[in-house]
C-alpha atoms as a PDB file:
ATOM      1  CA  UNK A   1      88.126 117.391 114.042  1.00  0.00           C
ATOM      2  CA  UNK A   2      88.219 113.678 113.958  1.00  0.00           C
ATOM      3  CA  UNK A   3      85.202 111.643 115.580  1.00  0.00           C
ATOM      4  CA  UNK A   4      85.996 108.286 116.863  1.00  0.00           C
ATOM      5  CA  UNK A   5      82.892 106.019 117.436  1.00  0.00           C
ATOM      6  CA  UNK A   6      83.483 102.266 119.466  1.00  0.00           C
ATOM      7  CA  UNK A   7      80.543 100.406 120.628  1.00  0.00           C
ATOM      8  CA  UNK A   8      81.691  98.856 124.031  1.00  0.00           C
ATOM      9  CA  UNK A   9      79.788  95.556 125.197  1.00  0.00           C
ATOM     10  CA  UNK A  10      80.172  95.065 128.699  1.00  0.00           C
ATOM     11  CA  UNK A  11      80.067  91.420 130.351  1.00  0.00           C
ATOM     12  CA  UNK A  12      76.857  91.736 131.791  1.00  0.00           C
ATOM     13  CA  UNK A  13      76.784  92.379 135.901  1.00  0.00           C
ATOM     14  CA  UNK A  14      80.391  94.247 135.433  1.00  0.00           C
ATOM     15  CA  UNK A  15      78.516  97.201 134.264  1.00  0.00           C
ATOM     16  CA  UNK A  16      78.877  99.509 137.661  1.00  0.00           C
ATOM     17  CA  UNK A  17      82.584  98.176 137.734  1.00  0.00           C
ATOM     18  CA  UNK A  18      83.100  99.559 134.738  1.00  0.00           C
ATOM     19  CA  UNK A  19      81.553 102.652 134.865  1.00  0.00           C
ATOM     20  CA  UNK A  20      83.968 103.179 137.767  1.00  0.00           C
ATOM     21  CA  UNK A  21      87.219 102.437 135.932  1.00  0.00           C
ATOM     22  CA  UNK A  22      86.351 104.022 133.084  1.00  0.00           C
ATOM     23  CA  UNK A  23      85.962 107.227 135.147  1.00  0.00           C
ATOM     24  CA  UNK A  24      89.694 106.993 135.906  1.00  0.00           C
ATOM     25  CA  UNK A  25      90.704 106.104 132.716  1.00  0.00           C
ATOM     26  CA  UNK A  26      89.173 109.122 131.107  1.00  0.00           C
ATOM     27  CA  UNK A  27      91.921 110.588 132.996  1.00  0.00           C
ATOM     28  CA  UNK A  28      94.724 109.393 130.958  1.00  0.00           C
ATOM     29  CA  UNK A  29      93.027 109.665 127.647  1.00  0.00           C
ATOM     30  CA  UNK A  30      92.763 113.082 128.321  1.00  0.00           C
ATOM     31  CA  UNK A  31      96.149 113.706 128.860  1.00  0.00           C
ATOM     32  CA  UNK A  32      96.874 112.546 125.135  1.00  0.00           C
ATOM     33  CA  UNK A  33      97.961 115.834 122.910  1.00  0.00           C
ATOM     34  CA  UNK A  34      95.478 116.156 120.287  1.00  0.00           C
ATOM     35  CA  UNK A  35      92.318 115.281 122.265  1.00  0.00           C
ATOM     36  CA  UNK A  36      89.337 117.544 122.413  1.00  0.00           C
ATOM     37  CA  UNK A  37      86.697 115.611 123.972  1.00  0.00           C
ATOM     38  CA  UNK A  38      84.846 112.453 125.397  1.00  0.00           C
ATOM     39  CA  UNK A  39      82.015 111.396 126.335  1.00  0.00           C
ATOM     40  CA  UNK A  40      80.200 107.440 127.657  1.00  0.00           C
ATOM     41  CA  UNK A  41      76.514 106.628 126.316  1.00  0.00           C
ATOM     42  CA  UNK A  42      74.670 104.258 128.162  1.00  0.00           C
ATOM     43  CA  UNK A  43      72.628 101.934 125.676  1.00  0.00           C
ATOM     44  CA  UNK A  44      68.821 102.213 127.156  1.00  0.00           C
ATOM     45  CA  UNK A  45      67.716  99.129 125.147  1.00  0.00           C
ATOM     46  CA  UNK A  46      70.550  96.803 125.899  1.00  0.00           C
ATOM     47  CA  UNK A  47      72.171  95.848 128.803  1.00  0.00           C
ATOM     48  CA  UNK A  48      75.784  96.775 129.234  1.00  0.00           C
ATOM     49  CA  UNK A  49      76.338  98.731 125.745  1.00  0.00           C
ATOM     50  CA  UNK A  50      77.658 102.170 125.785  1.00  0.00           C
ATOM     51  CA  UNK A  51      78.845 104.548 123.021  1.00  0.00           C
ATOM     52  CA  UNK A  52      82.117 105.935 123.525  1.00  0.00           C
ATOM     53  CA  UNK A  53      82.657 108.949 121.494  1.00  0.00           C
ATOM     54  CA  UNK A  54      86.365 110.588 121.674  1.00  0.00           C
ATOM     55  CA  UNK A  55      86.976 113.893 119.382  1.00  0.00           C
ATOM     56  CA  UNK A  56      90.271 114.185 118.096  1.00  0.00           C
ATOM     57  CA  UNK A  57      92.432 117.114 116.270  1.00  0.00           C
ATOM     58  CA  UNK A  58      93.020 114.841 113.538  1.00  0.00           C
ATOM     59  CA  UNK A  59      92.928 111.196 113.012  1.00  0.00           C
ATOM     60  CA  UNK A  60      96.961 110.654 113.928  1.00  0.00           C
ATOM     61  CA  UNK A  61      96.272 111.511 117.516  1.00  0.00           C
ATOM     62  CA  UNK A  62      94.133 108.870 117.781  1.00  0.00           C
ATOM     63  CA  UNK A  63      95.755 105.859 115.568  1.00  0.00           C
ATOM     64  CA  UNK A  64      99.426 106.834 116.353  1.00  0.00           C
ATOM     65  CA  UNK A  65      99.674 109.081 119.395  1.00  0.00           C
ATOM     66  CA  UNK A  66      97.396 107.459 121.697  1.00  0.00           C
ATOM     67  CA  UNK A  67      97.376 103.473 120.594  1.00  0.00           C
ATOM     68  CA  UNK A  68     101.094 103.495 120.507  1.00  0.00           C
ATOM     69  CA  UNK A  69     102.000 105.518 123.511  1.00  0.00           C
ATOM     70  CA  UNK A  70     102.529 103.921 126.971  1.00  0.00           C
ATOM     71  CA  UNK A  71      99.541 105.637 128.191  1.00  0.00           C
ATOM     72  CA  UNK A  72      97.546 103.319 126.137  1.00  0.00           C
ATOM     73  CA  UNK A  73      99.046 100.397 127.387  1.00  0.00           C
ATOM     74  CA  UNK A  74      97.351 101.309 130.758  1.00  0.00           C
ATOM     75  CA  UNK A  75      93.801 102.061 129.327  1.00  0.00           C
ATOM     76  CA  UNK A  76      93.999  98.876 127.712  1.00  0.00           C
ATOM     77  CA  UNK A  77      95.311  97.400 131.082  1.00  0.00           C
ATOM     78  CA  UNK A  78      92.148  98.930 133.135  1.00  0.00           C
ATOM     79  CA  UNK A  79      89.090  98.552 130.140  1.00  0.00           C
ATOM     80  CA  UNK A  80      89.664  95.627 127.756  1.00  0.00           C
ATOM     81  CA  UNK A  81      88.746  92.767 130.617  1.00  0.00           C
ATOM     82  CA  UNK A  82      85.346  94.310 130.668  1.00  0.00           C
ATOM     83  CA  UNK A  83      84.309  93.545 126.844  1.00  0.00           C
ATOM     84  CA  UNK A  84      83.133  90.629 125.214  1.00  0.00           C
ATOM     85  CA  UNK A  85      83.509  91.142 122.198  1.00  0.00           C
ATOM     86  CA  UNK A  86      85.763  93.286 121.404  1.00  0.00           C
ATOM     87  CA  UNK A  87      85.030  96.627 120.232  1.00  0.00           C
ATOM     88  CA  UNK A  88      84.731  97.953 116.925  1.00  0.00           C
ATOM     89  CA  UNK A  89      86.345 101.417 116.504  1.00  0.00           C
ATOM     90  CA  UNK A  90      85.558 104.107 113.898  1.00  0.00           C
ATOM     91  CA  UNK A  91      86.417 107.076 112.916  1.00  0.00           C
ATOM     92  CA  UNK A  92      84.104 110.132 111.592  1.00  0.00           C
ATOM     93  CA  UNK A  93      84.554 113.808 110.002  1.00  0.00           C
ATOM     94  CA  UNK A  94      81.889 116.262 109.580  1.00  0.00           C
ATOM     95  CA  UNK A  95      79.870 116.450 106.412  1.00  0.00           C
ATOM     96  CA  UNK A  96      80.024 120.198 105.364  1.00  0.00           C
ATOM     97  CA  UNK A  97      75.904 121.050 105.232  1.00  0.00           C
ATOM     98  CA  UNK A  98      76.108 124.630 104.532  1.00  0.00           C
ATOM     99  CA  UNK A  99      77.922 124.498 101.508  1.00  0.00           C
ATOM    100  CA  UNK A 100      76.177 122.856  98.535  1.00  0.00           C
ATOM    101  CA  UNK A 101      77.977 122.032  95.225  1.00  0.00           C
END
């Protein structure tokens, strides 16, 4: 399982507008094969950041199947008006804790 991590900054008084079209755009990103999960944090310190944590099968579902499909197209046609700047997007795998070397 792949974790990917973006840190969204919202342009600040868009944040309910936002919060709205994201909730229809988690429909198509979980439509995309290899998806397990999602989930939007709301920053409590700062205005208009969220977390955005999407679990993946493995990191091609993510950087091939989703960014290059025409589903993405619309996600990116609905969300990236809302950011300023731009998200950064990472990607995370479990650290095996039970098994010491």
């Amino acid at each position: 399982m792949i974790l990917e991590a973006a840190m969204l900054n919202v342009v600040r008084g868009r944040e309910a507008e936002f919060e709205n079209t994201f909730r229809h755009a988690s429909r198509i990103i979980a439509s995309m094969p290899g998806y397990l999960s999602h989930e939007l944090q709301r920053c409590l310190e700062v205005p208009g950041r969220y977390l955005l944590l999407v679990r993946w099968e493995q990191l091609s579902d993510h950087v091939e199947g989703f960014r290059k499909s025409p589903q993405y197209a619309e996600w990116r046609r609905l969300l990236h008006g809302f950011y300023d700047p731009f998200p950064s997007v990472e990607h995370f795998e479990a650290v095996d804790l039970e098994h010491a070397e």
